[in-house]
N, C-alpha and C. Protein backbone atom coordinates (compact mmCIF):
# COMPACT_ATOMS: atom_id res chain seq x y z
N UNK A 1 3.85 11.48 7.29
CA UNK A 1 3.41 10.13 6.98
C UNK A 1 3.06 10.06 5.50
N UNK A 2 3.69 8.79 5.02
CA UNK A 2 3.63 8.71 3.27
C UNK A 2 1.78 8.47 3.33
N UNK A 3 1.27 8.50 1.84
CA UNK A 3 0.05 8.21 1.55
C UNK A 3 -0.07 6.52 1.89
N UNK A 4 0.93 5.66 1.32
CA UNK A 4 1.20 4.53 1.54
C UNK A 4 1.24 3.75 2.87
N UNK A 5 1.97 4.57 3.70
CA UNK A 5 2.12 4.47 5.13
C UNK A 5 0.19 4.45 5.77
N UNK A 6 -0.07 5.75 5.37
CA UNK A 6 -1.83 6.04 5.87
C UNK A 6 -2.25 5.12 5.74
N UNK A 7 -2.29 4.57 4.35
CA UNK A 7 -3.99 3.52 3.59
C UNK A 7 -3.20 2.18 4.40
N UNK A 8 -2.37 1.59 4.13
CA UNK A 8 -1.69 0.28 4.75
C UNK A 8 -1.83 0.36 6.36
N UNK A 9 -1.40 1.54 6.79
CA UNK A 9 -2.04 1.41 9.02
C UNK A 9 -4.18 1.55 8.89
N UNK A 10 -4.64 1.78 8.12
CA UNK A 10 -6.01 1.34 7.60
C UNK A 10 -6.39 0.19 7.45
N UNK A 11 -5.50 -0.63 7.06
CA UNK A 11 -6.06 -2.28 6.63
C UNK A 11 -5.61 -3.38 7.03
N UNK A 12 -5.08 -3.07 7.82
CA UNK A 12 -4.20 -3.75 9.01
C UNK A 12 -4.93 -3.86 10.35
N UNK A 13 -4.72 -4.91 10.96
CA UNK A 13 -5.37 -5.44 12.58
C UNK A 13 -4.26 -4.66 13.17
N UNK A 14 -3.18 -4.53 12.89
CA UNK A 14 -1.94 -4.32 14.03
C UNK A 14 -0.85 -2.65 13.63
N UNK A 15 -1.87 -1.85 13.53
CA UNK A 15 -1.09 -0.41 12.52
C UNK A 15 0.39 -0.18 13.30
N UNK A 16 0.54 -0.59 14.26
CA UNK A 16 1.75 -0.43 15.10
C UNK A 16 2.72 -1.54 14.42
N UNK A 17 2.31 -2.21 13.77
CA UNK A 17 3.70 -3.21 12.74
C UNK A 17 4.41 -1.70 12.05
N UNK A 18 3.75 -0.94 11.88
CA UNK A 18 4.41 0.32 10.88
C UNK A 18 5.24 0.81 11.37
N UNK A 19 5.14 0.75 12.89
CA UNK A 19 6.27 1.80 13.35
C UNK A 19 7.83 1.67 13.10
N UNK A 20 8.42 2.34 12.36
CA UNK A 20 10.07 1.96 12.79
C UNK A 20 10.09 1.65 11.58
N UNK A 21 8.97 0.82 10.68
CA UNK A 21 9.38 0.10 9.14
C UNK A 21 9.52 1.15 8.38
N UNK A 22 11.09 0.50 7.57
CA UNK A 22 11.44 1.18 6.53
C UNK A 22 10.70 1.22 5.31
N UNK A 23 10.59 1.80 4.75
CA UNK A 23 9.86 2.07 3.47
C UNK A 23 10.16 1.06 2.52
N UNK A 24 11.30 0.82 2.37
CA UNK A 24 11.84 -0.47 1.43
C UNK A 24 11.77 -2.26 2.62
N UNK A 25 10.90 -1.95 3.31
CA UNK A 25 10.84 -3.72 4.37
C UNK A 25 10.11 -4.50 3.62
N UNK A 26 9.94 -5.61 3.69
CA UNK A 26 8.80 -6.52 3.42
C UNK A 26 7.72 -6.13 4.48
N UNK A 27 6.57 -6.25 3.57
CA UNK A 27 5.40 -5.96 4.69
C UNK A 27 4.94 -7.62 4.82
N UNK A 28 5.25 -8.42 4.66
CA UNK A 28 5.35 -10.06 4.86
C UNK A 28 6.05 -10.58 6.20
N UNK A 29 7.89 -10.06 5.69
CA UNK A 29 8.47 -10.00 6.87
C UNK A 29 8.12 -9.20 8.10
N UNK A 30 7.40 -8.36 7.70
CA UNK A 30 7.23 -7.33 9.07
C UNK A 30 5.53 -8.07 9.92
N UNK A 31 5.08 -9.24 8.94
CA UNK A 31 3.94 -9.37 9.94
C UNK A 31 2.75 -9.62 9.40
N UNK A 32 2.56 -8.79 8.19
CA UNK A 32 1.05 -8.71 7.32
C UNK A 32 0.59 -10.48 6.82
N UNK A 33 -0.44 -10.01 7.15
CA UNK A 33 -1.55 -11.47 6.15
C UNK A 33 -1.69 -11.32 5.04
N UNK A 34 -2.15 -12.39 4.68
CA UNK A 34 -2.76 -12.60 2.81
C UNK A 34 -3.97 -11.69 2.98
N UNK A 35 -4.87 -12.39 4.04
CA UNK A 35 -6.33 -10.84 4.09
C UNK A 35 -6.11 -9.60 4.14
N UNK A 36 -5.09 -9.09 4.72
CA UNK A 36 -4.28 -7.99 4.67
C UNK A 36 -4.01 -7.08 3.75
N UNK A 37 -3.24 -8.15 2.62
CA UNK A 37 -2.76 -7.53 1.40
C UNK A 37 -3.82 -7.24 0.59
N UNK A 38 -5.21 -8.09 0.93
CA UNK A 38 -6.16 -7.78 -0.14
C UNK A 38 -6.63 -6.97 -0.05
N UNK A 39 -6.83 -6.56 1.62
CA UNK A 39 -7.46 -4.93 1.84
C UNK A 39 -6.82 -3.89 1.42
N UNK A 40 -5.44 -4.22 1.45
CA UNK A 40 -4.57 -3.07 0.50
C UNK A 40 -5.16 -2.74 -0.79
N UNK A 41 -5.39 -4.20 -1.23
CA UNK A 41 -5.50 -3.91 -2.58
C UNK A 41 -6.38 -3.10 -3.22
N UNK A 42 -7.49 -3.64 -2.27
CA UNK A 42 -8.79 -3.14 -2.84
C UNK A 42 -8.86 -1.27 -2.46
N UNK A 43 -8.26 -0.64 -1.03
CA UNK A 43 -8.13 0.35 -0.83
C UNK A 43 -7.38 1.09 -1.86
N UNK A 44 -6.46 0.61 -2.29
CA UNK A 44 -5.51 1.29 -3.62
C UNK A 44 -6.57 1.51 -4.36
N UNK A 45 -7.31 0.33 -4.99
CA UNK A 45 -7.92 0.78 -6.32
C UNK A 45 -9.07 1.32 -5.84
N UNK A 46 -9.52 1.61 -5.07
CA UNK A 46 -10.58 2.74 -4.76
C UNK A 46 -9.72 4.23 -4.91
N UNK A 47 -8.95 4.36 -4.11
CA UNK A 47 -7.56 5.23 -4.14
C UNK A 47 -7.27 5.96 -5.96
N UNK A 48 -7.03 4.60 -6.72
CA UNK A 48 -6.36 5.23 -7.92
C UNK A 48 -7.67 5.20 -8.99
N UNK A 49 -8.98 4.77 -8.55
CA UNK A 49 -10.04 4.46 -8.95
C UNK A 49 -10.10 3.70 -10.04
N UNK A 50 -9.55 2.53 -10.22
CA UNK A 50 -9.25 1.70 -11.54
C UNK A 50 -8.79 0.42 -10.96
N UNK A 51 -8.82 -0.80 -11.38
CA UNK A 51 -8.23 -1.95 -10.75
C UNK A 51 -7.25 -2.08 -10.97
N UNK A 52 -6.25 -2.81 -9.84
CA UNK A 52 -4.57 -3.12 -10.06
C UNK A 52 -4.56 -4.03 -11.33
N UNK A 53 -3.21 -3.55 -12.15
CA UNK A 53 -2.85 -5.16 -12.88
C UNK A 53 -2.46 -5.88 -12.36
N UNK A 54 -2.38 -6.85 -12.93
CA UNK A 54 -1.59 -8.57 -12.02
C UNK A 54 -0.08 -7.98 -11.81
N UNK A 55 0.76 -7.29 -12.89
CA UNK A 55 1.99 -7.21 -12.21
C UNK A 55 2.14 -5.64 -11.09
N UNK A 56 1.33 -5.06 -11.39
CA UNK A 56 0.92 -4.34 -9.72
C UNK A 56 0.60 -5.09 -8.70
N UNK A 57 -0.32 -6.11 -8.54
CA UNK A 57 -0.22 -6.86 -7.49
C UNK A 57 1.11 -7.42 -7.43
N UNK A 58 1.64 -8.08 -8.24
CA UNK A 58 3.17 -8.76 -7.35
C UNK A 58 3.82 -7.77 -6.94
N UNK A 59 3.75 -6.56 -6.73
CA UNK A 59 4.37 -5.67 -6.34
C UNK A 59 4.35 -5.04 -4.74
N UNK A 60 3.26 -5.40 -4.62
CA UNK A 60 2.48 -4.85 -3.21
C UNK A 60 3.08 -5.63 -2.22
N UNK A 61 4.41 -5.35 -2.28
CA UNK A 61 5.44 -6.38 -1.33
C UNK A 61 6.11 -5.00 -0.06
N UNK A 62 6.04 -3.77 -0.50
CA UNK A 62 6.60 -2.43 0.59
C UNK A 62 6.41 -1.66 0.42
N UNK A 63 6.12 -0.58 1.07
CA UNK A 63 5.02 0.83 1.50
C UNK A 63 5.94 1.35 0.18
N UNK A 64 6.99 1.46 -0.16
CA UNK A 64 8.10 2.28 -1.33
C UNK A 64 6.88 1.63 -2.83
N UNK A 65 6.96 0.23 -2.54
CA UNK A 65 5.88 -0.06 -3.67
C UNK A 65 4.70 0.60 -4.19
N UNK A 66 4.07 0.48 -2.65
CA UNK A 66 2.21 0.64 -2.48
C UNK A 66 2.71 2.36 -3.09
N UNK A 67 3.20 2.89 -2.90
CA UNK A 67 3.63 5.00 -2.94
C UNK A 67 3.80 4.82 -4.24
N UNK A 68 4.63 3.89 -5.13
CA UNK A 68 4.74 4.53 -6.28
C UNK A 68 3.33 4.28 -7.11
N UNK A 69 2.76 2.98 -6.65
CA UNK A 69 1.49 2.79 -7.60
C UNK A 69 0.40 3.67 -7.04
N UNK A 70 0.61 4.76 -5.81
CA UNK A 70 -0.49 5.57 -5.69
C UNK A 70 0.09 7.10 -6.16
N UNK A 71 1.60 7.18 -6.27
CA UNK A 71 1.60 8.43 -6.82
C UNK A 71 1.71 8.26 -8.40
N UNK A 72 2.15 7.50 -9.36
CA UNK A 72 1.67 7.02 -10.89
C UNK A 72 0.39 7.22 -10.83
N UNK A 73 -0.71 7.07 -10.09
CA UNK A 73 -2.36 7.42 -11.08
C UNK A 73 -2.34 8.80 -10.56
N UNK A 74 -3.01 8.88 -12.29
CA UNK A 74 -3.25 10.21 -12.49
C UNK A 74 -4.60 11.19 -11.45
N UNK A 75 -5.15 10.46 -10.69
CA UNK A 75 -5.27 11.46 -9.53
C UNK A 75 -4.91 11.76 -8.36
N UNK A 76 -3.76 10.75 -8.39
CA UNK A 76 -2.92 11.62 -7.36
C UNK A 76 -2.04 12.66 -7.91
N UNK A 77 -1.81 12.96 -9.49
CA UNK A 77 -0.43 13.73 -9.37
C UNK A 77 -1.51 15.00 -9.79
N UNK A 78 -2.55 15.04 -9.58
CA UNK A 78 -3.17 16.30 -9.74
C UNK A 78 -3.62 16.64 -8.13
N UNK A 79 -3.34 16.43 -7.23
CA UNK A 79 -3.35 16.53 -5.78
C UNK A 79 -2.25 17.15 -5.16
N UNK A 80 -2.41 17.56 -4.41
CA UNK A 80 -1.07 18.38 -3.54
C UNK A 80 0.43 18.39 -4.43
């Protein structure tokens, strides 16, 4: 399971929307809320410990997204 995959079945009412989704899906099309995305959000930047930029948020559209903006901060690439 991606890091992305983990924190997103976390902030979600329905972690079973994940199953089967491709890494590159809309997490929109697949189901998610606007409250949703914010819990993402805010879990990321606890995650990368720094706040998203605005064009990081337009981004937070698929788990392939949410993975690259958690493996880019620099404490994740000092992790496993």
């Amino acid at each position: 399971m991606t890091k992305a995959r983990e924190l997103v079945g976390l902030c979600i009412a329905n972690p079973e929307l994940l199953d089967g989704l491709e890494e590159g899906a809309d997490l929109r099309d697949a189901g998610l809320n606007s409250g949703e995305f914010v819990l993402i959000a805010l879990r990321i930047e606890e995650e990368i410990d720094r706040p998203l930029e605005d064009e990081e948020m337009d981004t937070l559209s698929t788990l392939a997204d949410i993975e690259a903006i958690l493996s880019a901060a620099p404490s994740a690439q000092g992790q496993g």
